[in-house]
N, C-alpha and C. Protein backbone atom coordinates (compact mmCIF):
# COMPACT_ATOMS: atom_id res chain seq x y z
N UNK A 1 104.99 119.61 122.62
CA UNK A 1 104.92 118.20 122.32
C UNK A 1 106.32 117.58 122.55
N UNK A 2 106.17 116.25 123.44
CA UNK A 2 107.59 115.19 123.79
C UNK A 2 107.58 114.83 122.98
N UNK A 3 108.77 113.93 122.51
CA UNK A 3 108.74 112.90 121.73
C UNK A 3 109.67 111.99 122.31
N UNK A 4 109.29 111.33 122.96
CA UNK A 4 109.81 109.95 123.62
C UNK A 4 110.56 108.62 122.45
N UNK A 5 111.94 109.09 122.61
CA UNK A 5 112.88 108.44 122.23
C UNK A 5 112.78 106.77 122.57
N UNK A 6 112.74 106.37 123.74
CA UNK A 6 111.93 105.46 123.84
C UNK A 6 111.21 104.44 123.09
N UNK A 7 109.73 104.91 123.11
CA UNK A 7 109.21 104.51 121.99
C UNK A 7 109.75 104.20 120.80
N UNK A 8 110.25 105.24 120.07
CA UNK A 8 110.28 105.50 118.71
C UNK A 8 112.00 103.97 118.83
N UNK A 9 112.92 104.03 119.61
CA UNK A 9 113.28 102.97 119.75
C UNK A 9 113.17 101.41 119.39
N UNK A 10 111.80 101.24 120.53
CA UNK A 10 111.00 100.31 121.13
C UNK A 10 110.21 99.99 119.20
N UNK A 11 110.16 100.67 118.71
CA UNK A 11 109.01 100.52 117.48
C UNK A 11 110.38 99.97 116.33
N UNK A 12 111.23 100.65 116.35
CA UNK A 12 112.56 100.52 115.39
C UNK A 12 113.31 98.70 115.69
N UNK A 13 113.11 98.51 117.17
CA UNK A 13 113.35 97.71 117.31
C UNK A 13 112.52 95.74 116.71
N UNK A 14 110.65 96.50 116.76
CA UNK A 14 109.60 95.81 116.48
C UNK A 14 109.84 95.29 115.20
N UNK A 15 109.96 96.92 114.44
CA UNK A 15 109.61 96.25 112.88
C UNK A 15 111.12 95.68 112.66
N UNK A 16 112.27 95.92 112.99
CA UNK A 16 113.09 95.51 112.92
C UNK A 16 113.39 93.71 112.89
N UNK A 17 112.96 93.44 114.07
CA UNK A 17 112.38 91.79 114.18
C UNK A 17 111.42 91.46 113.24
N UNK A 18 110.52 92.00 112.77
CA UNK A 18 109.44 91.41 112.00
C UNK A 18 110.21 91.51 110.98
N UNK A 19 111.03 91.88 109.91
CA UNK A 19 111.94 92.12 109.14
C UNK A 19 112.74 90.79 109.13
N UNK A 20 113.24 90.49 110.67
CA UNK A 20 114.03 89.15 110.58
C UNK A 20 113.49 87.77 110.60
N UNK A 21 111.89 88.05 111.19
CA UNK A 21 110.75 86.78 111.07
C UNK A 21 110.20 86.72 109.60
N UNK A 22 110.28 87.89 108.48
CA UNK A 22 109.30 87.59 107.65
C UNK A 22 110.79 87.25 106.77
N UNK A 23 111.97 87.98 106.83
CA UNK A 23 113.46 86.71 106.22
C UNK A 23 113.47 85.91 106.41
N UNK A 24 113.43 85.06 107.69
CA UNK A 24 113.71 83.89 107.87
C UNK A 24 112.19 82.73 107.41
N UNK A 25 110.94 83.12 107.54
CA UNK A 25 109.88 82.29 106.97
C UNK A 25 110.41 82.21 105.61
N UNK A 26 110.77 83.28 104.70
CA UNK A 26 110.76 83.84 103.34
C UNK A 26 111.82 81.98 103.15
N UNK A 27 112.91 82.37 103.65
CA UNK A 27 113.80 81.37 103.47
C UNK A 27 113.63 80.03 104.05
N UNK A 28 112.99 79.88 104.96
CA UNK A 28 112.11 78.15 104.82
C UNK A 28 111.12 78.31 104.50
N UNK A 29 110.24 78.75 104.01
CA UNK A 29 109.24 78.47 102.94
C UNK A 29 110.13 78.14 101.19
N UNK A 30 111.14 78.84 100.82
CA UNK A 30 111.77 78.22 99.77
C UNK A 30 111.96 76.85 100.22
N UNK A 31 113.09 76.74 101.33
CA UNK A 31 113.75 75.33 101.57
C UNK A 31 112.43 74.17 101.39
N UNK A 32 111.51 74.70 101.80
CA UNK A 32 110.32 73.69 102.09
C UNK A 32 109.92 73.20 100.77
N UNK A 33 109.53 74.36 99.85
CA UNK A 33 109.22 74.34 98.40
C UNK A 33 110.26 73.80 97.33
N UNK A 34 111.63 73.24 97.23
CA UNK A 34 112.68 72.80 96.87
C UNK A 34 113.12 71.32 97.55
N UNK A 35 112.53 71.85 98.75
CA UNK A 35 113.37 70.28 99.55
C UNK A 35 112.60 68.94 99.38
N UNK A 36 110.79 69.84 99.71
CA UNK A 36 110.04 68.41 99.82
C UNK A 36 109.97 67.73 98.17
N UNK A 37 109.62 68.57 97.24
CA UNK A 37 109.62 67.52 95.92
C UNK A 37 110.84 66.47 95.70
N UNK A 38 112.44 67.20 96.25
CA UNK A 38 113.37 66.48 95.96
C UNK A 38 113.01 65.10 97.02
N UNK A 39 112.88 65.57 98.07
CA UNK A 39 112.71 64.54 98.96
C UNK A 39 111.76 63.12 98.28
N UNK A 40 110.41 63.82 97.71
CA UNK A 40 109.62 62.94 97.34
C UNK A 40 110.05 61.92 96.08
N UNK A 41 110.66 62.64 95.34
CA UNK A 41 111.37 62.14 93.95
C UNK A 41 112.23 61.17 94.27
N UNK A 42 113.20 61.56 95.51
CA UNK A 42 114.26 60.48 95.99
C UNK A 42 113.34 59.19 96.80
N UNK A 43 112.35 59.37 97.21
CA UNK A 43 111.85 58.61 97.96
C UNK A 43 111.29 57.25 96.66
N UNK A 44 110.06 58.26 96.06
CA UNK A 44 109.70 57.37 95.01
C UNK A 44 110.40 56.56 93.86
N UNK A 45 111.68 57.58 93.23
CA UNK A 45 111.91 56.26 92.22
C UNK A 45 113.92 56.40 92.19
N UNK A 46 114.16 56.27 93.95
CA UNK A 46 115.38 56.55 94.20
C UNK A 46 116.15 54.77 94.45
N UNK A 47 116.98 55.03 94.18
CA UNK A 47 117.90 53.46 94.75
C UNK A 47 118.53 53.94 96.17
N UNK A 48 119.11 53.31 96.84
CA UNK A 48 119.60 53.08 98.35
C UNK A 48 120.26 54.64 97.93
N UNK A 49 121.22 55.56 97.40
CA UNK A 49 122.15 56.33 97.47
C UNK A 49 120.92 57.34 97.51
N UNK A 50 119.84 57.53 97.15
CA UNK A 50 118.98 58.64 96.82
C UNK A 50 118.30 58.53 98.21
N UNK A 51 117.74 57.10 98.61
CA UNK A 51 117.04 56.95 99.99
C UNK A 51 117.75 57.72 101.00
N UNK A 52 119.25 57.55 101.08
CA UNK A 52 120.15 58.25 101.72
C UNK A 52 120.10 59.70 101.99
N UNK A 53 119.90 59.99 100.65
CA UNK A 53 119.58 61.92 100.59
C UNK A 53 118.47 62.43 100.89
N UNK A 54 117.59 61.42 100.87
CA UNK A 54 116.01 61.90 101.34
C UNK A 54 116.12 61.85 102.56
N UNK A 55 117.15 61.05 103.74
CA UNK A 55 116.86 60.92 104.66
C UNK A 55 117.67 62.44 105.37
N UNK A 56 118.58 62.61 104.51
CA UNK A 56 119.14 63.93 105.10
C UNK A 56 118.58 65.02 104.65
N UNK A 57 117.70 65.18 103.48
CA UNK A 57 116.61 66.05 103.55
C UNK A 57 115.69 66.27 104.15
N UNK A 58 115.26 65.83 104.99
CA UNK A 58 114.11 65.22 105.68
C UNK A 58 114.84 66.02 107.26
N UNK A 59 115.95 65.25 107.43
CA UNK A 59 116.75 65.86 108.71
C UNK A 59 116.89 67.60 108.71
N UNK A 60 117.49 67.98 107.43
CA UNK A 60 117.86 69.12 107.33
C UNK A 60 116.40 69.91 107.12
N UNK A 61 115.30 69.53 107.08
CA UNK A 61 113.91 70.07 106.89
C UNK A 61 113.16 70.56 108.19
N UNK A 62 113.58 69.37 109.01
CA UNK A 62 113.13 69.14 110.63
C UNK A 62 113.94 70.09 111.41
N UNK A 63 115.39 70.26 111.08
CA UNK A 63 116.05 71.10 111.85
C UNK A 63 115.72 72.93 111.66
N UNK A 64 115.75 73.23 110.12
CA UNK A 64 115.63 74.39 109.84
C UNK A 64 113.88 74.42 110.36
N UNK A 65 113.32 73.96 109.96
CA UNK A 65 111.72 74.18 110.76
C UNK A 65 111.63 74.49 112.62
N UNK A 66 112.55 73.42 112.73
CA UNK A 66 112.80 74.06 114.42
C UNK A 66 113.14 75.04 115.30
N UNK A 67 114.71 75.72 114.19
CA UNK A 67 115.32 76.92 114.51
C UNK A 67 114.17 77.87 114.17
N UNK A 68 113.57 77.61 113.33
CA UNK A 68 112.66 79.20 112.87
C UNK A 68 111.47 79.11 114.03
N UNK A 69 110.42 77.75 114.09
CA UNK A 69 109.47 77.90 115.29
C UNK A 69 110.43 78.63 116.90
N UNK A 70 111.44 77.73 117.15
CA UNK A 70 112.12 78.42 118.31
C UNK A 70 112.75 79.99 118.12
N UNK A 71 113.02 80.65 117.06
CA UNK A 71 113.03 82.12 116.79
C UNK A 71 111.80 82.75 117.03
N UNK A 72 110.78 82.10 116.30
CA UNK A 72 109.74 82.83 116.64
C UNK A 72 109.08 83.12 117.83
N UNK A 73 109.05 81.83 118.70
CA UNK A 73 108.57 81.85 120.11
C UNK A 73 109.59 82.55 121.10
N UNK A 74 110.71 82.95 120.69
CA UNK A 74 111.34 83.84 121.56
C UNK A 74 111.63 84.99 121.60
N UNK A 75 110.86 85.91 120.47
CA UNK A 75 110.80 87.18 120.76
C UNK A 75 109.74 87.38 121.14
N UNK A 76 109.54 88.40 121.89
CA UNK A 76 108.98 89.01 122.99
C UNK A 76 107.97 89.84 121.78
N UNK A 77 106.57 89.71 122.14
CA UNK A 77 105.04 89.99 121.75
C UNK A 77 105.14 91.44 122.12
């Protein structure tokens, strides 16, 4: 019996990534769960300085959601 180094590589490498996809969801799914209530709170009973922070929550929500969809679509299936 071979045992193709290779592979066993190729597999180290797999779960390895899935390791860094199911960290990085782990950590915007918090941001998501923290950001949107603040967001909503600032929205609903915020004055101009709070509108302000919702709007950069909102930014910083859109961006981290982006980096993680574009991580995900670029490792290789």
């Amino acid at each position: 019996m071979v045992i193709n180094m290779t592979e066993i590589n190729n597999n180290d490498n797999k779960t390895s990534e899935l390791e860094q996809v199911s960290l990085k969801l782990k950590k915007l799914f918090w941001t998501w769960l923290v950001g949107l209530p603040v967001l909503i709170l600032c929205v609903v009973y915020g004055d101009t300085a709070q509108l302000v922070l919702a709007g950069f929550i909102a930014v910083y929500l859109f961006f981290m959601t982006k980096s993680y969809l574009n991580y995900v679509s670029s490792i290789d299936s």
